[in-house]
Protein backbone atom coordinates (compact mmCIF):
# COMPACT_ATOMS: atom_id res chain seq x y z
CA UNK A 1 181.03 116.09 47.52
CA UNK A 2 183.51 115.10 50.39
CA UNK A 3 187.25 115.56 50.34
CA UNK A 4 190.06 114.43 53.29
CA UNK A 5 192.44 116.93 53.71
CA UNK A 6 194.98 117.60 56.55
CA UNK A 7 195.91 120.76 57.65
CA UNK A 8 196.21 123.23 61.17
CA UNK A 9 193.41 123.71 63.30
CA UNK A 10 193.15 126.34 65.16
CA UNK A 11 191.26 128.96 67.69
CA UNK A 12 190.16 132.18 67.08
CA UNK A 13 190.03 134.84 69.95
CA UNK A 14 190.13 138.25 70.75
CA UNK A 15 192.48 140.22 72.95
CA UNK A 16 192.89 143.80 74.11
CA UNK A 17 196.37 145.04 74.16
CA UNK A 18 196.90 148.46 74.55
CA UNK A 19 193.34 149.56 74.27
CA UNK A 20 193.69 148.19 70.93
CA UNK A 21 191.48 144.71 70.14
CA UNK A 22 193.17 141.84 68.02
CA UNK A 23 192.30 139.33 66.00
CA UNK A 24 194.40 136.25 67.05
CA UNK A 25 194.65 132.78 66.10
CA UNK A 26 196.00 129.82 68.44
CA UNK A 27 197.39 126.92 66.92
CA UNK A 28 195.99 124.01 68.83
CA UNK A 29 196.22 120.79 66.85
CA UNK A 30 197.41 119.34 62.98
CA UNK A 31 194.73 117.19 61.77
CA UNK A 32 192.68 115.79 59.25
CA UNK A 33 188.84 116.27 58.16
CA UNK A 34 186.24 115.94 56.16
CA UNK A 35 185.24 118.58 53.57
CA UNK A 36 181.65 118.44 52.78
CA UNK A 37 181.72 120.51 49.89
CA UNK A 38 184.35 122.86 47.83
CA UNK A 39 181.89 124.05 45.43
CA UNK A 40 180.30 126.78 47.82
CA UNK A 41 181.49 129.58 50.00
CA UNK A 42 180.66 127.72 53.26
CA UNK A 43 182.68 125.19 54.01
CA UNK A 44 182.14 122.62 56.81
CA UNK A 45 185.60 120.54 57.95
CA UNK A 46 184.66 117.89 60.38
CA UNK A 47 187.72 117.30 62.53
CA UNK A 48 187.97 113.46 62.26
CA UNK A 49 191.56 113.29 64.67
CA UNK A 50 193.27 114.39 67.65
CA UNK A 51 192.44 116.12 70.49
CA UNK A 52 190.15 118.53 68.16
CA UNK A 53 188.20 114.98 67.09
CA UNK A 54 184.26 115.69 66.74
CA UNK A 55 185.12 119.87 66.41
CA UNK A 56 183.18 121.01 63.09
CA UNK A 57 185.26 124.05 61.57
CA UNK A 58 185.09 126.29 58.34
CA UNK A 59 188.32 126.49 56.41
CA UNK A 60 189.60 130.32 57.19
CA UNK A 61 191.29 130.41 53.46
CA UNK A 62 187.49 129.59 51.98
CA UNK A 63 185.60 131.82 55.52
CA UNK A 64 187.30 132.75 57.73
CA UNK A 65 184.65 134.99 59.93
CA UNK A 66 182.58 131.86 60.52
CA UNK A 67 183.18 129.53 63.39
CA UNK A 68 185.02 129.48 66.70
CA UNK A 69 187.52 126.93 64.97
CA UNK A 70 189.12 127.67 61.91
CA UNK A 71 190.99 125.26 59.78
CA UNK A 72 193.63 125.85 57.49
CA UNK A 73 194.58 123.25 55.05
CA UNK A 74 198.08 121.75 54.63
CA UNK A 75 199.67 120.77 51.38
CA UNK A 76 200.21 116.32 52.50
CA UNK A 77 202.58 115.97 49.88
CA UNK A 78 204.83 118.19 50.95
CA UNK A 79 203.86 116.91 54.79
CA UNK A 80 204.99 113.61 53.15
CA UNK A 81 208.49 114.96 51.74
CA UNK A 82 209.00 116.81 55.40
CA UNK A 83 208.76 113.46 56.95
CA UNK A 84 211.62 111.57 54.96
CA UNK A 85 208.74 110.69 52.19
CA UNK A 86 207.09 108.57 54.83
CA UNK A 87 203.46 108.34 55.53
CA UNK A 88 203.13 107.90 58.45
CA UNK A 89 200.72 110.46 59.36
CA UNK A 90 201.12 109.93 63.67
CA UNK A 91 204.42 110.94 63.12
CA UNK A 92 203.40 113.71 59.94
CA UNK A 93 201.23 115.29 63.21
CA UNK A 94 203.95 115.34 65.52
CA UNK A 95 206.27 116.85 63.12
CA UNK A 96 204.22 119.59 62.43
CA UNK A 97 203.03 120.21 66.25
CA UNK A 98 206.38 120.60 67.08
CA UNK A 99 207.45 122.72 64.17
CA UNK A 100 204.81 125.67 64.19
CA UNK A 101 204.47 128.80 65.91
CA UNK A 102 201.38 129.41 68.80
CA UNK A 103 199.81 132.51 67.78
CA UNK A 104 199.53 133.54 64.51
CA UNK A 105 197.30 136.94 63.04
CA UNK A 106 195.54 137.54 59.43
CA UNK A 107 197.09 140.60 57.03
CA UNK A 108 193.66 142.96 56.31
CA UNK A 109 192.34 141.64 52.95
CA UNK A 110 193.94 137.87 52.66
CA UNK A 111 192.99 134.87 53.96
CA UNK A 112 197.10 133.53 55.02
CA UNK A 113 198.14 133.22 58.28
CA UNK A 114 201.31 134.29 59.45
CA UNK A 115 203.09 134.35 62.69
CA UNK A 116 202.94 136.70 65.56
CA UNK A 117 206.03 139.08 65.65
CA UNK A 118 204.67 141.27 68.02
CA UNK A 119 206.94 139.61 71.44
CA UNK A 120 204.94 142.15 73.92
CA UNK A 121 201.63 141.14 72.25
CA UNK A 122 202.55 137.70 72.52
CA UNK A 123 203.68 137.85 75.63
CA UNK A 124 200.54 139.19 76.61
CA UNK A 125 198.54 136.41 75.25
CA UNK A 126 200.52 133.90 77.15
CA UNK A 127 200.05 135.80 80.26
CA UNK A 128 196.06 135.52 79.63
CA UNK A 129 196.69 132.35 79.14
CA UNK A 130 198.91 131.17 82.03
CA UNK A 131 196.38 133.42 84.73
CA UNK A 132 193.43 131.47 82.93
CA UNK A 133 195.06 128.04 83.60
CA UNK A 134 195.86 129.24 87.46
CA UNK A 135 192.52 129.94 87.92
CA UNK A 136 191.49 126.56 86.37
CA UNK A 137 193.87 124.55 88.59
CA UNK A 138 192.52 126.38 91.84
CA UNK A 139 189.45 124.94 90.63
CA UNK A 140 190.70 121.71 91.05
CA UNK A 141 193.37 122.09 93.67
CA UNK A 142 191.13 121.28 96.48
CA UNK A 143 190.93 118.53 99.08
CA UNK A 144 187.29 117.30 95.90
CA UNK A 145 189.40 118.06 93.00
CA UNK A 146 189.52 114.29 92.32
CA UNK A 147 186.01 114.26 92.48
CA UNK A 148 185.66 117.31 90.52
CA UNK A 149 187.73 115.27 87.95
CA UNK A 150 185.46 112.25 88.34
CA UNK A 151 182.45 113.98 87.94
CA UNK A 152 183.22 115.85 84.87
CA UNK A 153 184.77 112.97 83.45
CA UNK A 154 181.65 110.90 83.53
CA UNK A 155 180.13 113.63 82.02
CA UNK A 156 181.88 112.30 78.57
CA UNK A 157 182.35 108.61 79.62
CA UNK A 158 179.50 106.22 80.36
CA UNK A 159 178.90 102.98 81.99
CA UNK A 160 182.83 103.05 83.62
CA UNK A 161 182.10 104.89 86.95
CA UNK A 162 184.36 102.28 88.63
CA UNK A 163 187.04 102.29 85.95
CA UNK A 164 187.50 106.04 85.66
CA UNK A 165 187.74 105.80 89.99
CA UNK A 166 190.17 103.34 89.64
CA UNK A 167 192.19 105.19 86.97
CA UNK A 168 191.91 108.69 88.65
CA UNK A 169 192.70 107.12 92.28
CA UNK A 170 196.16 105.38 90.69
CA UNK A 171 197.10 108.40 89.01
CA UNK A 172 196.14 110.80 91.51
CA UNK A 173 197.84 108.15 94.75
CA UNK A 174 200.89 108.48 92.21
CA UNK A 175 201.17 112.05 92.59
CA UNK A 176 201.08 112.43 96.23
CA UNK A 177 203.81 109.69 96.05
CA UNK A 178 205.48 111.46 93.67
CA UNK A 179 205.69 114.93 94.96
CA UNK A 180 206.38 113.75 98.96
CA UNK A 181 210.06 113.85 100.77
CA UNK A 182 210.30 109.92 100.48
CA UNK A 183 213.70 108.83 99.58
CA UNK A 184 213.45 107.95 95.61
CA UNK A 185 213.82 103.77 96.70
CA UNK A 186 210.39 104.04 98.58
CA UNK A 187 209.06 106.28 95.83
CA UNK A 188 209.72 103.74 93.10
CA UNK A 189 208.36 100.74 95.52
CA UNK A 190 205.25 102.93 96.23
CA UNK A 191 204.23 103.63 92.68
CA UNK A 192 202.06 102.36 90.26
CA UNK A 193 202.09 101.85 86.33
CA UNK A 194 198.85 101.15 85.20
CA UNK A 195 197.61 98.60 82.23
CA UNK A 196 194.52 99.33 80.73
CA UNK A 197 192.95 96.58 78.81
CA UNK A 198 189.51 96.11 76.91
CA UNK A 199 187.19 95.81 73.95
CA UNK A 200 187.39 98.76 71.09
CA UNK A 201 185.37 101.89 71.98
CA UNK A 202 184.69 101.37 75.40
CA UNK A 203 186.99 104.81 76.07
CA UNK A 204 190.05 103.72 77.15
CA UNK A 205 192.02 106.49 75.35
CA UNK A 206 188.94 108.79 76.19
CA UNK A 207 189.61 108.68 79.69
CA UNK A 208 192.98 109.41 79.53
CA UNK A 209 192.31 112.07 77.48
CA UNK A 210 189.70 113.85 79.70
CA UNK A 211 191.73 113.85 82.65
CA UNK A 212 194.74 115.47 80.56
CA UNK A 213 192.81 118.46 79.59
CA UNK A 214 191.67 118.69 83.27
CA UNK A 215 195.16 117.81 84.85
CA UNK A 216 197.30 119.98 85.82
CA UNK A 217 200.26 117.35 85.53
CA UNK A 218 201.58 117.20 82.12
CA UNK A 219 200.64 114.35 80.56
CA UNK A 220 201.43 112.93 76.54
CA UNK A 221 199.11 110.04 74.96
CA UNK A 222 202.04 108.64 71.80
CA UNK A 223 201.36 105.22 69.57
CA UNK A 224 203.04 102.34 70.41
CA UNK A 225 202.67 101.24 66.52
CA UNK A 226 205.11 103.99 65.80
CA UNK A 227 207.81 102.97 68.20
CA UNK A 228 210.90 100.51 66.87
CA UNK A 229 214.08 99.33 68.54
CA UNK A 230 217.85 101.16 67.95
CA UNK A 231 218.96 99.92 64.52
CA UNK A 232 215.29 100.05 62.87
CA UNK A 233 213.58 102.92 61.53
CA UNK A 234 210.84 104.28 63.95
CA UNK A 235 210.26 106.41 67.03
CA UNK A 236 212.45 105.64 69.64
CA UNK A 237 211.96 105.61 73.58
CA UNK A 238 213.35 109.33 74.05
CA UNK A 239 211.20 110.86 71.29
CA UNK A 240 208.31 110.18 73.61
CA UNK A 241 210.37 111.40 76.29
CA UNK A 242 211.25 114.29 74.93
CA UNK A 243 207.34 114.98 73.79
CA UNK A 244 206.50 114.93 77.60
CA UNK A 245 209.42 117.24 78.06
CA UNK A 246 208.00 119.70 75.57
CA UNK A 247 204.62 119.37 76.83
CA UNK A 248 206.21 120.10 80.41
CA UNK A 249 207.32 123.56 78.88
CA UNK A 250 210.61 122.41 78.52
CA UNK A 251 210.65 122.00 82.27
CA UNK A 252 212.53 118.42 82.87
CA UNK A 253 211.75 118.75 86.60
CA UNK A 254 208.03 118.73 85.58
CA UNK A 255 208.40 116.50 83.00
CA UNK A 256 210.23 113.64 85.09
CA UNK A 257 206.76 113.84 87.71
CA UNK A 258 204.46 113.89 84.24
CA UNK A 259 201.76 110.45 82.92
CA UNK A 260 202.95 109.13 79.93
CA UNK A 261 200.27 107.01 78.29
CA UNK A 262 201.19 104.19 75.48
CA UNK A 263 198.08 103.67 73.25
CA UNK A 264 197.61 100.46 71.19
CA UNK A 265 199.91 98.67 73.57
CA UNK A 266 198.79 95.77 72.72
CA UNK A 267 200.22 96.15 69.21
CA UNK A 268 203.84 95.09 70.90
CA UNK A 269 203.16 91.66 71.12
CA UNK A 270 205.15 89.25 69.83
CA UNK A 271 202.68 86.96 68.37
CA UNK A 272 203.63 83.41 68.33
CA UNK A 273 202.74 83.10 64.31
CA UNK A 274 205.94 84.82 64.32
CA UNK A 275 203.91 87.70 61.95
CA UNK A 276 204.46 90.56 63.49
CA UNK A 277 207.30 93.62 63.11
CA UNK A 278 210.52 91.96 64.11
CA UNK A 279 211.71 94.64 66.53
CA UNK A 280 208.32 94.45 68.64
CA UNK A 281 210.43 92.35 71.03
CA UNK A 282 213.08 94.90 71.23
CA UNK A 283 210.33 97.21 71.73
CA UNK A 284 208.84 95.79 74.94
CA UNK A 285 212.87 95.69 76.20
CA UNK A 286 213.45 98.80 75.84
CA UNK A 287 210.09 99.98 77.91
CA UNK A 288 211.56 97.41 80.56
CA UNK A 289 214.21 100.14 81.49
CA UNK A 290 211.81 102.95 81.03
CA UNK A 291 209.18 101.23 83.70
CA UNK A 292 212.15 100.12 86.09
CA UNK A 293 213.20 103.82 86.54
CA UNK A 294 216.47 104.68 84.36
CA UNK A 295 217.98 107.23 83.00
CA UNK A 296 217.39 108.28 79.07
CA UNK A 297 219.29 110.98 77.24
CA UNK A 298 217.99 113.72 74.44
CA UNK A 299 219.27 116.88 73.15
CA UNK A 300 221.60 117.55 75.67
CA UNK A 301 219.32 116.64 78.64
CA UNK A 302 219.29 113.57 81.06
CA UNK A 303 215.52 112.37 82.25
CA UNK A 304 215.21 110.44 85.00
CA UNK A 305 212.20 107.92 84.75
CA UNK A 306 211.90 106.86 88.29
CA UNK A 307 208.96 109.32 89.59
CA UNK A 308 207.20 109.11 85.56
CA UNK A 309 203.90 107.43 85.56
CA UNK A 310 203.52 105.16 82.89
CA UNK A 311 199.78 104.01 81.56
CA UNK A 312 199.26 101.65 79.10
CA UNK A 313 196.51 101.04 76.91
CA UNK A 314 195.42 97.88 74.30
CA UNK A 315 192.08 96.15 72.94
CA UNK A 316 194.07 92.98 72.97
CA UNK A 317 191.35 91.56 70.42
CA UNK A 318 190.60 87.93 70.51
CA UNK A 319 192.44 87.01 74.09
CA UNK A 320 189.22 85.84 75.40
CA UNK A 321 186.12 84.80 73.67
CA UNK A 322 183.71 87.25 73.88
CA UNK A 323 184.38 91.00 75.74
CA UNK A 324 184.20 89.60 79.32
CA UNK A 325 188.01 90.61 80.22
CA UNK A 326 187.74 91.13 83.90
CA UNK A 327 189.12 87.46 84.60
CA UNK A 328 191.96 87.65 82.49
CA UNK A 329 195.59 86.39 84.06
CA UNK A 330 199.44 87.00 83.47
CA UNK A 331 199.43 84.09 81.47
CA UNK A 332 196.53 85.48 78.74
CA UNK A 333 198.43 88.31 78.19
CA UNK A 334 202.01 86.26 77.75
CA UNK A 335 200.08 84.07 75.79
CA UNK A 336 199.18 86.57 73.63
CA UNK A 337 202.51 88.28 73.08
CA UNK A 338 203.53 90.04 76.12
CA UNK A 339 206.58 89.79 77.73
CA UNK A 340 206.09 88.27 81.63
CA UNK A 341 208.87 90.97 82.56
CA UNK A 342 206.95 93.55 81.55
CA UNK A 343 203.76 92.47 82.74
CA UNK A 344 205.10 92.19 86.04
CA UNK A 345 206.07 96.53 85.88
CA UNK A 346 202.34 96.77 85.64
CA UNK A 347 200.92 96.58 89.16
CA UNK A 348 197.83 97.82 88.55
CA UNK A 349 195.42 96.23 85.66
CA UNK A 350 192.09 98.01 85.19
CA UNK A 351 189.66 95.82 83.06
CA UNK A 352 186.92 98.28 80.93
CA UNK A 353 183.42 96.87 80.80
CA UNK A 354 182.04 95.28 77.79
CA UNK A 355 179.45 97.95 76.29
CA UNK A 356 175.75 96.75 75.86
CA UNK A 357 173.35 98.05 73.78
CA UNK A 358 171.66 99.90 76.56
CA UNK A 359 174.86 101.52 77.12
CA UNK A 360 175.46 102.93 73.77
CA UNK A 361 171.92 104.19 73.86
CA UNK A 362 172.76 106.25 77.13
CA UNK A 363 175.65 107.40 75.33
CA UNK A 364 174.23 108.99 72.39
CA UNK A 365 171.33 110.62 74.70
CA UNK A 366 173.69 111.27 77.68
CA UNK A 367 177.29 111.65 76.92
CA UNK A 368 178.67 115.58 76.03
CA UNK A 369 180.54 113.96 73.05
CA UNK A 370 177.76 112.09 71.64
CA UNK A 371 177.75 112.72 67.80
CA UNK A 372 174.24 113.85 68.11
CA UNK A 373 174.88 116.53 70.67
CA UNK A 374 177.54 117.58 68.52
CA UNK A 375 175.50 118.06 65.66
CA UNK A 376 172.76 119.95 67.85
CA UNK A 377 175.78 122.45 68.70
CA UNK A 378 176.47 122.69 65.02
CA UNK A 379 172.89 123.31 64.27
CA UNK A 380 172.33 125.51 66.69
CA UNK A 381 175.32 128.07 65.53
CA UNK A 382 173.45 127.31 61.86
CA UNK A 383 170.16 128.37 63.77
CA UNK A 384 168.52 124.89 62.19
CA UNK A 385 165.74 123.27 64.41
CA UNK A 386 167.30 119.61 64.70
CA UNK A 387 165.17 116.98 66.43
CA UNK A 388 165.40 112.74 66.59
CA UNK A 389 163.37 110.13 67.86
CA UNK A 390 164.20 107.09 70.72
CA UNK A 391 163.50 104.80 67.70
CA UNK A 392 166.41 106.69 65.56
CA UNK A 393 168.32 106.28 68.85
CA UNK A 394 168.18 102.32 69.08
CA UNK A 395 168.09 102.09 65.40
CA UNK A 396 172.06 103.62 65.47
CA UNK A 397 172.54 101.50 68.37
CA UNK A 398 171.72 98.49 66.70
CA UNK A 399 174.12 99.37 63.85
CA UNK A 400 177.27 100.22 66.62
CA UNK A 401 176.36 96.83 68.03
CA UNK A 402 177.02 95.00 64.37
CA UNK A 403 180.34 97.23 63.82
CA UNK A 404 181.59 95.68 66.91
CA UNK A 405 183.73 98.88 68.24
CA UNK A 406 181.72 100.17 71.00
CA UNK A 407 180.97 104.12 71.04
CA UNK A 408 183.89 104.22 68.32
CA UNK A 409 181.52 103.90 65.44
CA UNK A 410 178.91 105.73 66.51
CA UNK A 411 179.83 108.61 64.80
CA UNK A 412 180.51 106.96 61.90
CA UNK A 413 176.83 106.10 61.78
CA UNK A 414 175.72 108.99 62.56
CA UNK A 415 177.45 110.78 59.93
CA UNK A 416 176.23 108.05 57.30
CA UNK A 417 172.88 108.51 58.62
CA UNK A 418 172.90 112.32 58.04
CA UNK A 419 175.78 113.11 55.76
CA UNK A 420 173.08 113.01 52.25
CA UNK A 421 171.51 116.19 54.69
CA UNK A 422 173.94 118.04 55.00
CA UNK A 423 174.84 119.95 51.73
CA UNK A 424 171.21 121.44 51.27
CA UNK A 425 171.38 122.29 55.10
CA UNK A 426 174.53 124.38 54.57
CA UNK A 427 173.17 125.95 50.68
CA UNK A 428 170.21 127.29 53.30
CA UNK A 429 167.50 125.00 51.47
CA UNK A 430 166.03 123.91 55.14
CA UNK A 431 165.78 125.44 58.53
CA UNK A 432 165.03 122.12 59.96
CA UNK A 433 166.10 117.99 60.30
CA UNK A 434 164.24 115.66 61.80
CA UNK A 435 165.91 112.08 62.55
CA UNK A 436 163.69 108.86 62.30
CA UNK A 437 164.18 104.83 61.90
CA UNK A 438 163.72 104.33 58.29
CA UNK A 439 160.37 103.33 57.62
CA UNK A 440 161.11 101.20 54.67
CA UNK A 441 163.35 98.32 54.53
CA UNK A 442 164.62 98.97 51.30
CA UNK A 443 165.01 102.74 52.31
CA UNK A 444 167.66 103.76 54.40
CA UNK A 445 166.69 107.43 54.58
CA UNK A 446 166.53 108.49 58.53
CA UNK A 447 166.07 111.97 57.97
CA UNK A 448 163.01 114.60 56.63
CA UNK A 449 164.33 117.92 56.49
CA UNK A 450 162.05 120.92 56.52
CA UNK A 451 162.01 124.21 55.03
């Protein structure tokens, strides 16, 4: 049996404080998952969004010694009620992001999680955790850490070597501009907002969200679909702002030289049918001041927008026949919904390639997020022999191809494909899984398992 849920996802560790070892729990994300099964002791939550997405966890109030990720779930109604009885789960996930505590530790005996009051331990932890992301950034601070970046980015994201080069040497040319003594005038002149346009699943928003978790500029990736004008009911321009501030450690300095990325950007159009959300159009004026380089107020503090790079993403389905979007012009994209002004703060456009079938197969044997190397991790921590064929291989890429949505739906299939598995894998029935084409027409079974 499978159940969505929502709830806090988090890490466990262990620290030494004292000469005394703890058991500590990080909040990282607020997400939601699939439950396989309630009826049994083991539990296995697959993470299905955010950052997290892919992670299998167990749910710590069900087992919580199991599992570098623990998951603990959240009541949505109440989620629901928190956010003005709205839901509107983007937002649901920001609210509770911003509203709960980093570290948290386990009373002996019970299951509940409650936050760290210990400031010196805490401080501690952050300390570990601040010399760890030093080290990390030396890494990278070098005169290859661009191509350190590149190279483990293509680790995750296949057939775009030229896009991610493009996107890394924008972001990174921004920076240099950016951070140099050149009056702000010259500074504005000199740098670039990107537009990112392209077919579903061909890892637009995967990109972006590599190079944040290897960048040490802070960077926030928010949903345009959430976003209204003043006088409608919505996000607003600042509350992005003010996310990039918070992920800038409340540093505004930091925060004004930060990459803020708009997702489904395509979304804001305006479409001629005259269908869409009435203050989309407001929308795209109020980004017009935040490209231009303004100043935008919240909670007492003033952001300047002039040194912020600003990266927008879209699928901008059906403004070309077929997925060929490379020769696309200003007047597609006006067409389609966009203002002209607003194209014209984008000056540079990065086209994604159009995914074959021969690229999704290098994907699922290749990529470190394919769904199948994710299940071999899982396996492996199950110790459960897991094998698949080249034929299983093409057989899921011929069923990504009919979904039309590029790598997006390949774990979808994946999980269909191995999901009727899983329970009897997790009761300890088998010690093995072997994935195959089905043999039969009529007989969509891909896997044997083995005892």
């Amino acid at each position: 049996m499978m159940n969505l849920i929502t709830g806090y996802l988090f890490k466990k560790k262990y620290v030494t404080y004292e000469k005394k070892e703890y058991e500590i729990f990080e909040f990282i994300d607020y997400s939601a998952c699939i439950v396989y099964d309630t009826r049994i002791n083991v539990v296995a939550c697959h993470i299905l969004t955010g950052d997290y997405s892919g992670t299998y966890a167990t749910l710590i109030n069900e087992k919580a010694d199991e599992g570098e990720y623990v998951f603990l779930r959240d009541d949505i109604m109440s989620a629901v009620e928190d956010n003005n009885n709205s839901v509107n789960f983007a937002q649901i996930r920001q609210n509770r992001i911003q509203s709960t505590a980093q570290f948290y530790s386990r009373r002996e005996g019970t299951t509940t999680l409650i936050p760290l009051s210990n400031k010196d331990l805490i401080t501690y932890i952050e300390n570990n955790n601040r010399n760890q992301s030093d080290f990390d950034e030396k890494e990278l601070n070098t005169k290859t850490d661009i191509s350190v970046m590149y190279k483990k980015i293509k680790e995750t994201i296949i057939s775009q070597d030229e896009q991610i080069m493009q996107i890394l040497t924008a972001l990174y040319k921004n920076q240099k501009v950016i951070n140099s003594n050149l009056d702000l005038d010259l500074i504005s002149k000199l740098k670039e907002n990107i537009l990112i346009y392209g077919s579903t699943g061909t890892g637009k928003t995967e990109i972006l969200k590599r190079i944040a978790s290897i960048y040490e500029v802070p960077i926030v990736i928010e949903d345009s679909t959430s976003l209204s004008e003043t006088g409608y009911q919505g996000r607003k321009i600042t509350d992005m702002l003010e996310d990039l501030y918070l992920a800038a450690d409340k540093d505004i300095e930091k925060a004004e030289k930060g990459i803020l990325v708009i997702d489904e950007f395509d979304k804001l159009s305006e479409k001629s049918d005259n269908t869409s959300h009435v203050s989309r159009s407001g929308v795209q004026r109020s980004l017009l001041k935040l490209l231009d380089g303004s100043l935008f107020y919240f909670d007492n503090k003033k952001f300047d927008t002039s040194k912020l790079t600003i990266v927008g993403l879209g699928a901008f389905t059906g403004i070309t026949e077929g997925d060929d979007y490379k020769h696309l012009k200003t007047e597609d994209f006006t067409n389609y919904g966009i203002m002209r002004e607003l194209m014209g703060r984008f000056s540079k456009t990065i086209a994604m390639n159009p995914l074959t079938k021969e690229d999704i197969i290098k994907i699922l044997k290749e990529s470190n997020f394919s769904p199948l190397n994710t299940y071999k991790k899982l396996f492996e921590t199950l110790d459960v022999e897991f094998h698949f064929t080249d034929e299983f291989v093409e057989y899921v890429a011929d069923l990504a191809v009919q979904k039309k949505s590029g790598a997006r739906s390949l774990k979808t299939v994946c999980d269909e494909c191995i999901s009727g598995a899983l329970f009897r894998i997790f009761a300890g029935e088998y010690k093995g899984i072997s994935l195959d084409k089905p043999k039969e027409e009529n007989n969509h079974k891909t896997y044997v398992l083995k005892k």
